[in-house]
C-alpha atoms as a PDB file:
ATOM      1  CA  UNK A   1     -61.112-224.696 -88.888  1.00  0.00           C
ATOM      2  CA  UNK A   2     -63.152-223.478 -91.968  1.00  0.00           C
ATOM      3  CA  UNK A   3     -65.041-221.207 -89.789  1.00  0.00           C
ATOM      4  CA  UNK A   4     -61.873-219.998 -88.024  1.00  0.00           C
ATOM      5  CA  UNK A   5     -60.221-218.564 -90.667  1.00  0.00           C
ATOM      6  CA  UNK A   6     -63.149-217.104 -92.378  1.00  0.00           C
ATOM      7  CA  UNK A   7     -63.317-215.418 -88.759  1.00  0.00           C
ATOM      8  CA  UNK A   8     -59.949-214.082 -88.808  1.00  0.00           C
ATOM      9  CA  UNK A   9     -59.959-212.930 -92.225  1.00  0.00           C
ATOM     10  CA  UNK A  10     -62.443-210.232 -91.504  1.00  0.00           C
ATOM     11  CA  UNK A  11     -61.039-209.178 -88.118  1.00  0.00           C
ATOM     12  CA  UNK A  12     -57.953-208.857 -90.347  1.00  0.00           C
ATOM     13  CA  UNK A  13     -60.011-206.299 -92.855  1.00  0.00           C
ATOM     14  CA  UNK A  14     -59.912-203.287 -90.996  1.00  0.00           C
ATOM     15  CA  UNK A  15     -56.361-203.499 -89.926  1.00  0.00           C
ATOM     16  CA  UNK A  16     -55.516-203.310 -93.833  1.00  0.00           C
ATOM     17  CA  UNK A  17     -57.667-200.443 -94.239  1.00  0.00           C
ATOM     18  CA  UNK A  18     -56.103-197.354 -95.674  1.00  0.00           C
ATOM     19  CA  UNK A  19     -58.860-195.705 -93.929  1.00  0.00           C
ATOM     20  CA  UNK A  20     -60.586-195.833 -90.918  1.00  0.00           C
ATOM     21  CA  UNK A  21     -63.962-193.951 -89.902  1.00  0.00           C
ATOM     22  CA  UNK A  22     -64.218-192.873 -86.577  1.00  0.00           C
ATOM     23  CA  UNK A  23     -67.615-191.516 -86.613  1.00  0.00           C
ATOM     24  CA  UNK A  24     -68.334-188.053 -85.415  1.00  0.00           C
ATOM     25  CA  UNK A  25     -65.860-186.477 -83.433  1.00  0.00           C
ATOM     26  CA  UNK A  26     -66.751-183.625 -80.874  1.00  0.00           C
ATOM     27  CA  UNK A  27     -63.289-182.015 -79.522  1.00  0.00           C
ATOM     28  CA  UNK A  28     -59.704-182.416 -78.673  1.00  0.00           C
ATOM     29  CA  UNK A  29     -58.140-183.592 -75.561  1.00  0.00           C
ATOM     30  CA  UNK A  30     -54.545-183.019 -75.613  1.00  0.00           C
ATOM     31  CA  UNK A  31     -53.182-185.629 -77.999  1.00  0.00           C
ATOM     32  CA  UNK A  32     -56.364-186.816 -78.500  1.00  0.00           C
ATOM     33  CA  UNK A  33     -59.540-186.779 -80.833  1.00  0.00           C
ATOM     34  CA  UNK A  34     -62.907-187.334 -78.627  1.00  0.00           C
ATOM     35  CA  UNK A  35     -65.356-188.714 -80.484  1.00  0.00           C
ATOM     36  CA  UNK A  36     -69.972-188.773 -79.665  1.00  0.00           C
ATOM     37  CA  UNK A  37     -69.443-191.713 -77.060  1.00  0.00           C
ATOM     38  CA  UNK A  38     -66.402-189.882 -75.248  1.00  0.00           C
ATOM     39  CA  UNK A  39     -64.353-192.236 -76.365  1.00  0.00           C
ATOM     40  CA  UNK A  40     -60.746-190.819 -76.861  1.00  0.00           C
ATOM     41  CA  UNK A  41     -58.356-191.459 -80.060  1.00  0.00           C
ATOM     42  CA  UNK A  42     -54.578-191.051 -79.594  1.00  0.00           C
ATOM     43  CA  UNK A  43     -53.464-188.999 -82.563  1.00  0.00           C
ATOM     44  CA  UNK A  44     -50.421-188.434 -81.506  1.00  0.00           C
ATOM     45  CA  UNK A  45     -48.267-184.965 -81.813  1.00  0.00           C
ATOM     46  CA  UNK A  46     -48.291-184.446 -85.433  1.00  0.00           C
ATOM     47  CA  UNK A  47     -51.500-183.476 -87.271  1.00  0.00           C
ATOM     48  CA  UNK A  48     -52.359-182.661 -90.701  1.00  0.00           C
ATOM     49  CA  UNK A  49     -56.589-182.049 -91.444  1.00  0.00           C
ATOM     50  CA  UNK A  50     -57.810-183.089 -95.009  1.00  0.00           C
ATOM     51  CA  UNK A  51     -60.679-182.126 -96.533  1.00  0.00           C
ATOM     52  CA  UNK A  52     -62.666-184.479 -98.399  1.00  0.00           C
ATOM     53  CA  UNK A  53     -60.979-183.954-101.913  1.00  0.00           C
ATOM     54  CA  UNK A  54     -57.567-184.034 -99.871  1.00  0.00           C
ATOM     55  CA  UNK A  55     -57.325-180.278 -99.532  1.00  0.00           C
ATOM     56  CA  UNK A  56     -54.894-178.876 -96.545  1.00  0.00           C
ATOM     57  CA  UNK A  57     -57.328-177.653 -93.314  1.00  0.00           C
ATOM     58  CA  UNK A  58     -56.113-174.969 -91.429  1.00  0.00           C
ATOM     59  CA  UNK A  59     -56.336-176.630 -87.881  1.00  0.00           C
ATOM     60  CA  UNK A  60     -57.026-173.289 -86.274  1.00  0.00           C
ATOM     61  CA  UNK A  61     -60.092-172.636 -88.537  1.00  0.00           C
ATOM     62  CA  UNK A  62     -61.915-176.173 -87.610  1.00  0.00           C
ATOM     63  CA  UNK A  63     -64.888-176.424 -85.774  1.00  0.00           C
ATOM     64  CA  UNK A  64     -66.729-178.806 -83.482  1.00  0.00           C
ATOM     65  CA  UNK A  65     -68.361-181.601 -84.326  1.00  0.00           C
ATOM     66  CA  UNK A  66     -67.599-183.277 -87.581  1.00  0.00           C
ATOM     67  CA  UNK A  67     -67.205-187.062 -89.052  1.00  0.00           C
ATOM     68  CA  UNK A  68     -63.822-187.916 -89.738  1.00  0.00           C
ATOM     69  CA  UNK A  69     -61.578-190.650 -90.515  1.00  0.00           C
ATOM     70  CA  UNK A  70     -58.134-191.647 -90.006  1.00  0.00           C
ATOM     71  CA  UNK A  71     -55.816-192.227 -92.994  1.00  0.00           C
ATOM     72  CA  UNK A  72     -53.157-194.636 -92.828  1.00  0.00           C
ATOM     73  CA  UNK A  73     -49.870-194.440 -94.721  1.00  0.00           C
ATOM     74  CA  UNK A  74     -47.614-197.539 -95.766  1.00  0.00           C
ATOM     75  CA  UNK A  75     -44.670-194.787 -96.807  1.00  0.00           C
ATOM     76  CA  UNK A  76     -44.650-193.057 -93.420  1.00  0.00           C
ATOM     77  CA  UNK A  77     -41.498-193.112 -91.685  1.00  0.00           C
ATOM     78  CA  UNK A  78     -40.872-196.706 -89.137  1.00  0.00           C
ATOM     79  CA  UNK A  79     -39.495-193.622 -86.608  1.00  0.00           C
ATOM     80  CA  UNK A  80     -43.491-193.554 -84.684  1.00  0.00           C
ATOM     81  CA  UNK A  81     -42.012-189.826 -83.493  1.00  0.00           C
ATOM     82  CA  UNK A  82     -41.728-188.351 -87.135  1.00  0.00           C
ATOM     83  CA  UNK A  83     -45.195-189.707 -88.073  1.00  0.00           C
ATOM     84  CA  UNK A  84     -47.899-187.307 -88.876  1.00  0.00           C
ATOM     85  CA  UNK A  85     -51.193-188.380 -88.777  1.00  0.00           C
ATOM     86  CA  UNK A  86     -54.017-187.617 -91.163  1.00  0.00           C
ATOM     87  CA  UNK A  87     -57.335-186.828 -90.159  1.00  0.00           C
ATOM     88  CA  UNK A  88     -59.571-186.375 -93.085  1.00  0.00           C
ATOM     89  CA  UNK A  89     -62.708-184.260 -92.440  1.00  0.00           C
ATOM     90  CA  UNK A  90     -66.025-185.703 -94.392  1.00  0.00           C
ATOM     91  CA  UNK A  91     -68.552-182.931 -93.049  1.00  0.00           C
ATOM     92  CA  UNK A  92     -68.787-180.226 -90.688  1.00  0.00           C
ATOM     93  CA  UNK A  93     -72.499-180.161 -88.589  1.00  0.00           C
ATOM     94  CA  UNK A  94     -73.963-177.415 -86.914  1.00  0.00           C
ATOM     95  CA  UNK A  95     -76.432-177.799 -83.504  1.00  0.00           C
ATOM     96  CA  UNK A  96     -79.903-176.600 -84.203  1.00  0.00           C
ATOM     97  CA  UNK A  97     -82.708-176.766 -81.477  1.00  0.00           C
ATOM     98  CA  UNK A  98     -80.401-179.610 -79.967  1.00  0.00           C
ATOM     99  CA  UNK A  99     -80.064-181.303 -83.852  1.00  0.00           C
ATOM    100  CA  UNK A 100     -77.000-182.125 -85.922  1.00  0.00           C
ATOM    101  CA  UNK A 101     -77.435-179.977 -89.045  1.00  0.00           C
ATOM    102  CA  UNK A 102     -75.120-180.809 -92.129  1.00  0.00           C
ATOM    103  CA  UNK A 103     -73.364-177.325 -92.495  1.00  0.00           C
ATOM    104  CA  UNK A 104     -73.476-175.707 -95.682  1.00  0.00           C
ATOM    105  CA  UNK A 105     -70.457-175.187 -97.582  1.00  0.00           C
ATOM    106  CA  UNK A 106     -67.934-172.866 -96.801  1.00  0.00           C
END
């Protein structure tokens, strides 16, 4: 039973999060964030981009691929519809030669 719990506590961990990596991400599908593997991430239809110092991103200026992470807000409204989700942008990369290059500053 020890065991057990000490299981479920850090299963629990991540779901407390305030934020949660999801790696590098490589385009948009629709409502959707497609990350390296081409696995897809429901974002739903309200997006606001953060920087890493929690800057506004214009979404039109953004460019493919970067590492991200999802931010997760107790005070959003219960109403999943008026939620906007918050996709905070840790680095921007550049393909060299068929390498990820860290891009330098803008």
């Amino acid at each position: 039973m020890k065991h057990l719990m000490i299981c479920l506590v850090i299963m629990a961990l991540p779901l407390m999060a305030e934020e949660i990596s999801l790696g590098m991400v490589t385009g948009v599908k629709g409502n959707s964030l497609v990350l390296v593997d081409g696995l897809e991430v429901s974002i739903g239809r309200s997006i606001r981009y953060i920087s890493e110092n929690d800057q506004a991103v214009d979404a039109t200026s953004i460019t493919f691929p970067f590492t991200a992470s999802l931010i997760t807000d107790t005070e959003q409204p219960t109403n999943v519809r008026a939620r906007t989700t918050l996709v905070k942008i840790h680095k921007f990369y550049d393909v060299v030669d068929g390498r990820l290059v860290e891009r330098k500053s803008r």
